[in-house]
N, C-alpha and C. Protein backbone atom coordinates (compact mmCIF):
# COMPACT_ATOMS: atom_id res chain seq x y z
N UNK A 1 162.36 7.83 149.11
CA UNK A 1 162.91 8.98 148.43
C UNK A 1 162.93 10.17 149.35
N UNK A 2 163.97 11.28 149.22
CA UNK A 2 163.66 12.29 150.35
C UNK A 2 163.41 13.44 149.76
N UNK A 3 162.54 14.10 150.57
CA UNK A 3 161.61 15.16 150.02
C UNK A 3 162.25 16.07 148.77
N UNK A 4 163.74 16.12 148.98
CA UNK A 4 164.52 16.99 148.18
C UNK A 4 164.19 16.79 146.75
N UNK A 5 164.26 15.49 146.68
CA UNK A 5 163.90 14.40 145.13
C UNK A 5 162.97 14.75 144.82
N UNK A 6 162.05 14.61 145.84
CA UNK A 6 160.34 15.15 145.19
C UNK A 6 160.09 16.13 145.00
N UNK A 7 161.06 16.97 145.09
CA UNK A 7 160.40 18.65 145.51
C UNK A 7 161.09 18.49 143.76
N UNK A 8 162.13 18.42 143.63
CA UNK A 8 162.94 18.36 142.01
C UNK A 8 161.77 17.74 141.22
N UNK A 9 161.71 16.27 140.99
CA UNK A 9 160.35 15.60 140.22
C UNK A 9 159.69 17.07 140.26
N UNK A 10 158.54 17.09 141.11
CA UNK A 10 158.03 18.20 141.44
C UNK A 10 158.01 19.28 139.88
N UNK A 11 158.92 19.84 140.01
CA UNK A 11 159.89 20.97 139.41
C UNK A 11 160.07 20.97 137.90
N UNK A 12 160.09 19.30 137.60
CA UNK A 12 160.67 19.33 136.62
C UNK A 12 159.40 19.00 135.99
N UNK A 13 157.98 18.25 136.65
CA UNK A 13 157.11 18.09 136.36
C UNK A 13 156.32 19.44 135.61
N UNK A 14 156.21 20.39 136.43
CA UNK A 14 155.73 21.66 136.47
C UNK A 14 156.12 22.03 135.11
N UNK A 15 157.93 22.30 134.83
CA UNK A 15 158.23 22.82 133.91
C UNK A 15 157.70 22.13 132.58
N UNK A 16 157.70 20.66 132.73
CA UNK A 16 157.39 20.57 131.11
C UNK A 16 155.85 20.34 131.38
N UNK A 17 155.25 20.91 132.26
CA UNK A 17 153.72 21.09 131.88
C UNK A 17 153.46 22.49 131.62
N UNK A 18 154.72 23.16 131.45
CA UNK A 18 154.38 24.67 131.05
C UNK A 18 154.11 25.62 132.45
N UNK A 19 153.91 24.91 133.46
CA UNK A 19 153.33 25.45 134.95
C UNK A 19 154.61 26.20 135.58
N UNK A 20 155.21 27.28 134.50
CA UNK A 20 155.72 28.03 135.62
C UNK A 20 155.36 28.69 137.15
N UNK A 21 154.06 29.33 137.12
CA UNK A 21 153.92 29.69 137.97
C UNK A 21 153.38 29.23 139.33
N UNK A 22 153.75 28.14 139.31
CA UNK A 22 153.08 26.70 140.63
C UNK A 22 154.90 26.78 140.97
N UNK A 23 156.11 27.37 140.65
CA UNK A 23 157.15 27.09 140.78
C UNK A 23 157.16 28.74 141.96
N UNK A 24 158.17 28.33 143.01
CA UNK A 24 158.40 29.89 143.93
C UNK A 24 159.76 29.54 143.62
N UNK A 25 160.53 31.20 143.78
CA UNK A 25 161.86 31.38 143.25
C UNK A 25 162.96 29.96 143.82
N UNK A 26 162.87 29.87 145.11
CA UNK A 26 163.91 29.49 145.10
C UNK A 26 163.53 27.96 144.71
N UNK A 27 162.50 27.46 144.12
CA UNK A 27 162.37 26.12 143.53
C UNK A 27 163.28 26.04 142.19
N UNK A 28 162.97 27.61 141.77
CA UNK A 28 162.86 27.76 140.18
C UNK A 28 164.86 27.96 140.51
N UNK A 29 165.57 28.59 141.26
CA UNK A 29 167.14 29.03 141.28
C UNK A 29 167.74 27.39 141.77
N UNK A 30 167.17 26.67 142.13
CA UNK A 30 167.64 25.01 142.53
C UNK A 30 167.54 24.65 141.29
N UNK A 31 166.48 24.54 140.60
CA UNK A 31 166.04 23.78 139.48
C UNK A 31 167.04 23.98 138.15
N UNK A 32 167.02 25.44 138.26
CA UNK A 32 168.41 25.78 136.90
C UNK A 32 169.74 25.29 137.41
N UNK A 33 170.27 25.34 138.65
CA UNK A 33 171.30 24.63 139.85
C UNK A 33 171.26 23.37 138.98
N UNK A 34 170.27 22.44 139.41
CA UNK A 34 170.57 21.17 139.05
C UNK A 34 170.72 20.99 137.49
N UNK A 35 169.85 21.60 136.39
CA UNK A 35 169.46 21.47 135.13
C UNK A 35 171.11 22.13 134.99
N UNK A 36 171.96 22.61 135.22
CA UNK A 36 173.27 23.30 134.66
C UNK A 36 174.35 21.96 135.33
N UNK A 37 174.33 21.68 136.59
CA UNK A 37 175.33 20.62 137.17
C UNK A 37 175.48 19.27 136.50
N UNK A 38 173.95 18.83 136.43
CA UNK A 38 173.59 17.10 136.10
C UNK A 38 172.53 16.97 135.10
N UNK A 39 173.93 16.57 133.94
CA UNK A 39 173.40 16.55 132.31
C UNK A 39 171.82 15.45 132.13
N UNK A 40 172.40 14.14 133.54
CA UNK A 40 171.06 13.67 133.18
C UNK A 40 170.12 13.88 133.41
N UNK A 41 169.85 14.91 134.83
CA UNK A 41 168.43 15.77 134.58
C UNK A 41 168.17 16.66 133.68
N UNK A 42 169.03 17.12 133.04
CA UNK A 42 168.83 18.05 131.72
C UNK A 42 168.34 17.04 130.88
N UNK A 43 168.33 15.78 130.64
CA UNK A 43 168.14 15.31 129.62
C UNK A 43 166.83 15.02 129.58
N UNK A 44 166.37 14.42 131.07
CA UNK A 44 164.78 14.52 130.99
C UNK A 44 163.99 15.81 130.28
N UNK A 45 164.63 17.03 130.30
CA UNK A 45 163.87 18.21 129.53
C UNK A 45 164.19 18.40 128.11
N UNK A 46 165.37 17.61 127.64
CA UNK A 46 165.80 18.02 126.58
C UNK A 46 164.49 17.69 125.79
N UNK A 47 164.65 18.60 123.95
CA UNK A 47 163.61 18.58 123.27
C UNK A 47 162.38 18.60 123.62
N UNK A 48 161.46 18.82 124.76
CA UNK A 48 160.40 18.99 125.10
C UNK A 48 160.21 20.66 125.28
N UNK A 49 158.86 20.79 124.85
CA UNK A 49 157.86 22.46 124.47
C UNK A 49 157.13 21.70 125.47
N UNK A 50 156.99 22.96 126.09
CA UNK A 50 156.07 23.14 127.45
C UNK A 50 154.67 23.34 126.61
N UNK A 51 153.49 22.61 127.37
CA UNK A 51 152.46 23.14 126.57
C UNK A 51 151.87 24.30 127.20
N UNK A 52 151.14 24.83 126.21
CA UNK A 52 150.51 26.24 126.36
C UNK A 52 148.81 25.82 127.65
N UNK A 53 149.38 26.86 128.57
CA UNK A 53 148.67 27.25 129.61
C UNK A 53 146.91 27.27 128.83
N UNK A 54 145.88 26.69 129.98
CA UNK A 54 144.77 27.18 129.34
C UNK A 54 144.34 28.24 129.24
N UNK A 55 145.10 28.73 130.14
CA UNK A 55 144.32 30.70 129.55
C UNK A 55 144.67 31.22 128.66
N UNK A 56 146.05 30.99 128.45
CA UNK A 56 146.88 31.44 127.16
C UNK A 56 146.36 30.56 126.26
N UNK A 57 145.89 29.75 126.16
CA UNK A 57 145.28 29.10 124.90
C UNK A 57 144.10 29.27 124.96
N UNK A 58 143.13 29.52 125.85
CA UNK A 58 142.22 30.53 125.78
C UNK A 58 142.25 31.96 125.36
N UNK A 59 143.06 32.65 125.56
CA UNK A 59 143.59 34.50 125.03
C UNK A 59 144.03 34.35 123.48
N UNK A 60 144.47 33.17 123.03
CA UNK A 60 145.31 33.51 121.92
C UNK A 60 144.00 32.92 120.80
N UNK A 61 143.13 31.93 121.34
CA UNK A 61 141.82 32.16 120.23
C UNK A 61 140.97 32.50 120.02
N UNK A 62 140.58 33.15 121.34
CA UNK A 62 140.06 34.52 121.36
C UNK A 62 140.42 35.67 120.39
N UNK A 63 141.85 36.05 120.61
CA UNK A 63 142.52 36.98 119.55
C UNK A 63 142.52 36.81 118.38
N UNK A 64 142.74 35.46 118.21
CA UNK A 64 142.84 35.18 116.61
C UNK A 64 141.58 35.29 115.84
N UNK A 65 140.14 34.95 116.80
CA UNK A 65 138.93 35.01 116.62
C UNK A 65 138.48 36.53 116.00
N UNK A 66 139.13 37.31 117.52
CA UNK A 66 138.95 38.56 117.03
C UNK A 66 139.59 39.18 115.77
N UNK A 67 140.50 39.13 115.67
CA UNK A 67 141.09 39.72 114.42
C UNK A 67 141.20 39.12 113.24
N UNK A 68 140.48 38.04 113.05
CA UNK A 68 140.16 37.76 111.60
C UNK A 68 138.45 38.01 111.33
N UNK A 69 139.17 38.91 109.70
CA UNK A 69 138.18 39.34 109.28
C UNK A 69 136.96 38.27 108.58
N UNK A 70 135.79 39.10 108.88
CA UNK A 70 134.21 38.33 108.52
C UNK A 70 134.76 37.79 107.47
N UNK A 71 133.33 36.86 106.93
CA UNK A 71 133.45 36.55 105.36
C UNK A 71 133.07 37.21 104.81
N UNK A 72 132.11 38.48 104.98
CA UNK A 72 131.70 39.33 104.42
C UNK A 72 132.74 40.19 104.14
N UNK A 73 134.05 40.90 104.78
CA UNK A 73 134.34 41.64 104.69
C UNK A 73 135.67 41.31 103.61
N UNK A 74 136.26 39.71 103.75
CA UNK A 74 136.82 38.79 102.65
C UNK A 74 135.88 38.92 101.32
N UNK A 75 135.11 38.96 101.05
CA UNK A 75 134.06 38.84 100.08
C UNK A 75 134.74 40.14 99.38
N UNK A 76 134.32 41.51 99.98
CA UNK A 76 134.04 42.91 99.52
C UNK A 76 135.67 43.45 99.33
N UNK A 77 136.34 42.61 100.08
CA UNK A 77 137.96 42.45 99.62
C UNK A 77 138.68 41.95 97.87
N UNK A 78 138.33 40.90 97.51
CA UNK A 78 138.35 40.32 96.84
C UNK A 78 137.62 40.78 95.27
N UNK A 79 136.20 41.37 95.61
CA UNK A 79 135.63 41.98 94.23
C UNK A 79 136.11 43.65 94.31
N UNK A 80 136.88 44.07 95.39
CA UNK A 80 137.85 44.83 95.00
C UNK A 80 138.77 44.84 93.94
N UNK A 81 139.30 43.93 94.44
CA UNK A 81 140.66 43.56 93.53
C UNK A 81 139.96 43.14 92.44
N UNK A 82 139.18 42.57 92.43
CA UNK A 82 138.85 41.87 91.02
C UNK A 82 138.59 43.45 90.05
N UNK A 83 137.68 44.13 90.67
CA UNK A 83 137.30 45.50 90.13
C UNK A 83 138.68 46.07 89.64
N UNK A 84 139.60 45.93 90.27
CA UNK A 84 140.79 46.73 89.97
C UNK A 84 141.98 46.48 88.91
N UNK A 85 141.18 45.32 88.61
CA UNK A 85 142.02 44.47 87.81
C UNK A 85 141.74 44.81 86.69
N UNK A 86 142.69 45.17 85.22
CA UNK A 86 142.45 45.36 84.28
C UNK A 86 140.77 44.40 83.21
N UNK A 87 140.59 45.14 82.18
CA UNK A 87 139.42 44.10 81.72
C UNK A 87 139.72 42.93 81.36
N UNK A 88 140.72 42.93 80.77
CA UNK A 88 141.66 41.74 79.45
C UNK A 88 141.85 40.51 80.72
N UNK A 89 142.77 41.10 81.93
CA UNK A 89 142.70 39.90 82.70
C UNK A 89 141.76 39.53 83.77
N UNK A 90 140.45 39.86 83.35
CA UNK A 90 139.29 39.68 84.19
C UNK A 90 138.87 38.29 83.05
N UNK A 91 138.82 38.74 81.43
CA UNK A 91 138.07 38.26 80.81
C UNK A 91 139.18 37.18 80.44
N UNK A 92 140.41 36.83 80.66
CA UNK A 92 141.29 35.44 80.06
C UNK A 92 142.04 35.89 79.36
N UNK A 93 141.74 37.34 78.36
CA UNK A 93 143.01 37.14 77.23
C UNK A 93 144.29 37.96 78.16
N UNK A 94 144.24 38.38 79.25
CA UNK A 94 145.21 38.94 80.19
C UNK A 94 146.45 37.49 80.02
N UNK A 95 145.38 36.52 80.93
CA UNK A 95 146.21 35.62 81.14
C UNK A 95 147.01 34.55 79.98
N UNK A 96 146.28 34.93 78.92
CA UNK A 96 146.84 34.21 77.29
C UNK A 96 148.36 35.22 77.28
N UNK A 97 148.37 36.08 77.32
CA UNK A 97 149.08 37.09 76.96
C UNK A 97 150.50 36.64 78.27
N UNK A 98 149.65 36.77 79.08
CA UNK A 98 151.02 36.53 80.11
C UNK A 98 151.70 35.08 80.03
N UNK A 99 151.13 33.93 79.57
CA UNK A 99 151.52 33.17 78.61
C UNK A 99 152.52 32.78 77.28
N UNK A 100 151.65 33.30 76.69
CA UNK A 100 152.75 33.17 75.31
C UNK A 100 153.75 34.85 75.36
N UNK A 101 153.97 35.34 76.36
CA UNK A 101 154.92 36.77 75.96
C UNK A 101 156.40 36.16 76.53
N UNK A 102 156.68 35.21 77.59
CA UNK A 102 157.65 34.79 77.59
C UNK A 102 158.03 33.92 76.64
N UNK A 103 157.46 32.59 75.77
CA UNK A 103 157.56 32.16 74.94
C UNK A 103 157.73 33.09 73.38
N UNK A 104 156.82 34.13 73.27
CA UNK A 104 157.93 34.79 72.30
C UNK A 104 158.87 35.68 72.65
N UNK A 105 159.14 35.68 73.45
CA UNK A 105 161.17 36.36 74.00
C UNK A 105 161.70 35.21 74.34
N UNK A 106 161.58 34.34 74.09
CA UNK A 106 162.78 32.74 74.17
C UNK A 106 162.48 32.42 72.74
N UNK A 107 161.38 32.66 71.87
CA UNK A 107 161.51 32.30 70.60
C UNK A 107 162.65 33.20 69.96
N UNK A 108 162.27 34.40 70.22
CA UNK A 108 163.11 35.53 69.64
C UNK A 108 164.52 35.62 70.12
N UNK A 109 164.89 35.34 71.32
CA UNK A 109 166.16 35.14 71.42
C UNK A 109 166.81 33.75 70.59
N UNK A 110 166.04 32.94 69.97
CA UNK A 110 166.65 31.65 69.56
C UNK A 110 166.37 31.78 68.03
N UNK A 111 166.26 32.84 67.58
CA UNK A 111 166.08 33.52 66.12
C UNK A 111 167.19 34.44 66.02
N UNK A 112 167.72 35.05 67.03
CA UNK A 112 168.97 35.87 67.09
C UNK A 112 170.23 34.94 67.20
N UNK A 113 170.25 34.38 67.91
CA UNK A 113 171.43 33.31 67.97
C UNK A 113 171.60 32.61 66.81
N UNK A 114 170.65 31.98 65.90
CA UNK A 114 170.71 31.46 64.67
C UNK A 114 170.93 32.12 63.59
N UNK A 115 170.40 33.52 64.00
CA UNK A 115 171.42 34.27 62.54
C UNK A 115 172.83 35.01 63.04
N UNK A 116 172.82 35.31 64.07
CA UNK A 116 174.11 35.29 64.35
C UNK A 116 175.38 34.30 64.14
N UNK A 117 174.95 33.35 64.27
CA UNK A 117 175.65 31.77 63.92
C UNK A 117 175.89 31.73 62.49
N UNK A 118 174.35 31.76 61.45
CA UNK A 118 174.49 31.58 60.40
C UNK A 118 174.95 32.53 59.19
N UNK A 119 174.88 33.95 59.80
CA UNK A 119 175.44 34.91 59.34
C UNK A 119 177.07 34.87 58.92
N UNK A 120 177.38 35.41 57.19
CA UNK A 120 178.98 35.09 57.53
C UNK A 120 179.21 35.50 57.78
N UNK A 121 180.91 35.75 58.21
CA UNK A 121 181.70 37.26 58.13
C UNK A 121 182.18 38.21 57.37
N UNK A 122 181.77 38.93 57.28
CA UNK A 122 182.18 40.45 55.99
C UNK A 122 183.08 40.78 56.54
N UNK A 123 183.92 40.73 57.97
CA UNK A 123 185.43 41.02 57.86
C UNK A 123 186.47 40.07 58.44
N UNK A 124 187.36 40.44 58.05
CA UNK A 124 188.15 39.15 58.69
C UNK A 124 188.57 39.66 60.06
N UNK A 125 189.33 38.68 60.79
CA UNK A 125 189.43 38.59 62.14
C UNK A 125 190.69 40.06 62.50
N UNK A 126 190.36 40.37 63.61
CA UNK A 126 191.33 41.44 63.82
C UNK A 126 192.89 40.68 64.11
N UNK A 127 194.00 40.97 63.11
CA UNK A 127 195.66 40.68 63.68
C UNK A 127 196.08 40.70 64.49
N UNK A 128 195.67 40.39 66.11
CA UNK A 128 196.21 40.65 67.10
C UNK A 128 197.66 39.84 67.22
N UNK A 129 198.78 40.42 67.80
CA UNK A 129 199.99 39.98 68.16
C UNK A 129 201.06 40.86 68.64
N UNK A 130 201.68 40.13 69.54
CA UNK A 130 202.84 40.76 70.25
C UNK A 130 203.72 41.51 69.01
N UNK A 131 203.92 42.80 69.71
CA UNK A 131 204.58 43.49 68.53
C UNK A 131 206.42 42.88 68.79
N UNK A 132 207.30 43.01 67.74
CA UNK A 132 208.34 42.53 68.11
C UNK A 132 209.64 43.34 67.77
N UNK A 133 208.98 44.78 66.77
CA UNK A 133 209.79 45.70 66.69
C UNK A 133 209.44 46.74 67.24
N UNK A 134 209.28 46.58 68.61
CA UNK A 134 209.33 48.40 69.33
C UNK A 134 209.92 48.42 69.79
N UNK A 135 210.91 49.52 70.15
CA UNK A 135 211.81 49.42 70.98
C UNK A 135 211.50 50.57 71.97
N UNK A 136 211.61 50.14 73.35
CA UNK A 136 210.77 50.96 74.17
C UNK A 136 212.04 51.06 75.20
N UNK A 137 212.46 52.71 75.20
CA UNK A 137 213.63 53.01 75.75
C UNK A 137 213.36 53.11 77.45
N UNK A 138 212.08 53.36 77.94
CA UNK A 138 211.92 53.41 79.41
C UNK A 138 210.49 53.49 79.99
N UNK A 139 210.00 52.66 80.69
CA UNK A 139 208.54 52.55 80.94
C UNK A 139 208.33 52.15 82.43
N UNK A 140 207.86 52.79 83.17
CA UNK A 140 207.73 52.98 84.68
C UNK A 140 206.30 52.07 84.66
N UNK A 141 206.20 50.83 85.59
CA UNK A 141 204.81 49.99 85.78
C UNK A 141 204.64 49.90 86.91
N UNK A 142 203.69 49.60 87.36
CA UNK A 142 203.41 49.26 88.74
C UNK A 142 203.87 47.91 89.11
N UNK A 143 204.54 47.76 90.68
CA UNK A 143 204.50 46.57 90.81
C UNK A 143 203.73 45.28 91.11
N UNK A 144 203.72 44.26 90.23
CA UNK A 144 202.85 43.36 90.18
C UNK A 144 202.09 43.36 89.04
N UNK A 145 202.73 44.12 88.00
CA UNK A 145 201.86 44.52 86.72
C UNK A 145 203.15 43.99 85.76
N UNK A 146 202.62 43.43 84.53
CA UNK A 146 203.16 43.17 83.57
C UNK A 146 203.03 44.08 82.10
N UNK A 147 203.68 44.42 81.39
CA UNK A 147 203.44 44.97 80.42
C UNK A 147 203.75 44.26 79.15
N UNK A 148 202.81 44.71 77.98
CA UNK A 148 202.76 44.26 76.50
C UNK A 148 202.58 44.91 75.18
N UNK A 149 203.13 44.89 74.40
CA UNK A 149 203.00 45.51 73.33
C UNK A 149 202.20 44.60 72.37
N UNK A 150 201.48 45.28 71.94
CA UNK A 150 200.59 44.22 70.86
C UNK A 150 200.60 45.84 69.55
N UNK A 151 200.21 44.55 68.70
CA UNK A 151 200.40 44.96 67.19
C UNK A 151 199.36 44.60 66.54
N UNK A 152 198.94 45.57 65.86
CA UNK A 152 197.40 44.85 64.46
C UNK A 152 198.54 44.64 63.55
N UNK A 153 199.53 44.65 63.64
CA UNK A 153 200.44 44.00 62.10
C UNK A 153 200.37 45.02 60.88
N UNK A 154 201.50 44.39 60.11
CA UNK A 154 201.62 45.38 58.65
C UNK A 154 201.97 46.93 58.72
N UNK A 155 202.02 47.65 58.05
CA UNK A 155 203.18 48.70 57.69
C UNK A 155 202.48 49.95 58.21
N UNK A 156 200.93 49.73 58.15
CA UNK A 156 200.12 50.39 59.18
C UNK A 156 199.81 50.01 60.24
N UNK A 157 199.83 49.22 61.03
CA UNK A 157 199.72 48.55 62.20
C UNK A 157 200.03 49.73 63.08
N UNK A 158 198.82 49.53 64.14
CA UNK A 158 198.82 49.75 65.20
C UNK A 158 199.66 49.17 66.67
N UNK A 159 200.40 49.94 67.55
CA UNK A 159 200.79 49.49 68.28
C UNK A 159 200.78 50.12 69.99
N UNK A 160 200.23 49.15 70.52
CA UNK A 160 199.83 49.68 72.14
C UNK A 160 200.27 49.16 73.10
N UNK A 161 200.50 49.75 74.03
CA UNK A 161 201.02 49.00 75.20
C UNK A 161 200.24 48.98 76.11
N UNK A 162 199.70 47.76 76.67
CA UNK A 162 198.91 47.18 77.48
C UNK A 162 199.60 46.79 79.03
N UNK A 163 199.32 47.20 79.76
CA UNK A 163 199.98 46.76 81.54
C UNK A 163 198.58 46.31 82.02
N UNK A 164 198.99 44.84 82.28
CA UNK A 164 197.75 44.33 83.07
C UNK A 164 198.80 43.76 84.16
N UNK A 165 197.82 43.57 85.32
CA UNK A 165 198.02 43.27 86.67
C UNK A 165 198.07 41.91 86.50
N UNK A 166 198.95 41.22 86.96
CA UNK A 166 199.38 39.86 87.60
C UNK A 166 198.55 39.44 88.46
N UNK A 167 197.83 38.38 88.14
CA UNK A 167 196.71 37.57 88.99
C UNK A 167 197.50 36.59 89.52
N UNK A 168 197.08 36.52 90.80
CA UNK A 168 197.38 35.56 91.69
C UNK A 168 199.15 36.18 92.26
């Protein structure tokens, strides 16, 4: 094999051990060279996560060490909140309540619908219909708008003209 090969292996080794910095530039400006030209050395990297450096995996549980709080201080957290919490849902009937309060607003909506349903009608339906005696000497609409005359009917009847817009 000639050194060129090995120096690449090399390279490509490094990268998916996360070992950037064992790489000097112009290893690292060859290496993207080849990884952009020849798909099948790209493919050796494809889907592979470099693993995390030991120092960096040393620094980061360290940190995490550091900034999570005691159990003590979880403890004095917690009977906070508990303190802050009303009595009712310290003692259960909070949580009874938050319980059955959606169940009676789905009861109660299904008590409205049933007398609405079962309720008769005390009036009859409104006469709607195209009126057929107006005579309408001149009416300016927009274009793309249709116009209508409707009628509640009979000798008092109401009559309006409606322009609705043409869908589609």
């Amino acid at each position: 094999m000639s050194q060129s090969h090995d120096s690449l292996d090399a390279a490509l080794r490094a990268v998916a051990a996360g070992q950037w910095e064992a790489l000097t530039p112009e290893q690292v400006e060859r290496l993207e060279r080849v990884l952009n030209e020849e798909p099948a050395v790209a493919a050796r990297l494809a889907g592979r996560k470099p693993e995390l450096g030991a120092r960096l995996a040393e620094v980061l549980e360290v940190l995490v060490e550091q900034t999570r709080p005691a159990p003590r201080v979880w403890q004095d957290m917690w009977e906070r909140i508990d303190a802050a919490a009303p009595a009712a849902v310290r003692h259960g009937a909070g949580r009874i309540l938050r319980l059955w309060t959606p169940l009676a607003a789905a009861a109660a909506c299904v008590i409205l619908v049933l007398l609405w349903t079962l309720e008769p009608s005390t009036s009859e339906e409104w006469p709607l219909q195209l009126a057929t005696s107006v005579e309408i000497d001149e009416l300016e609409v927009p274009e793309g708008a249709t116009p209508f005359v409707i009628s509640t009917g009979g000798e008092n009847g109401i009559d309006v003209i409606w322009v609705l817009e043409d869908k589609g």
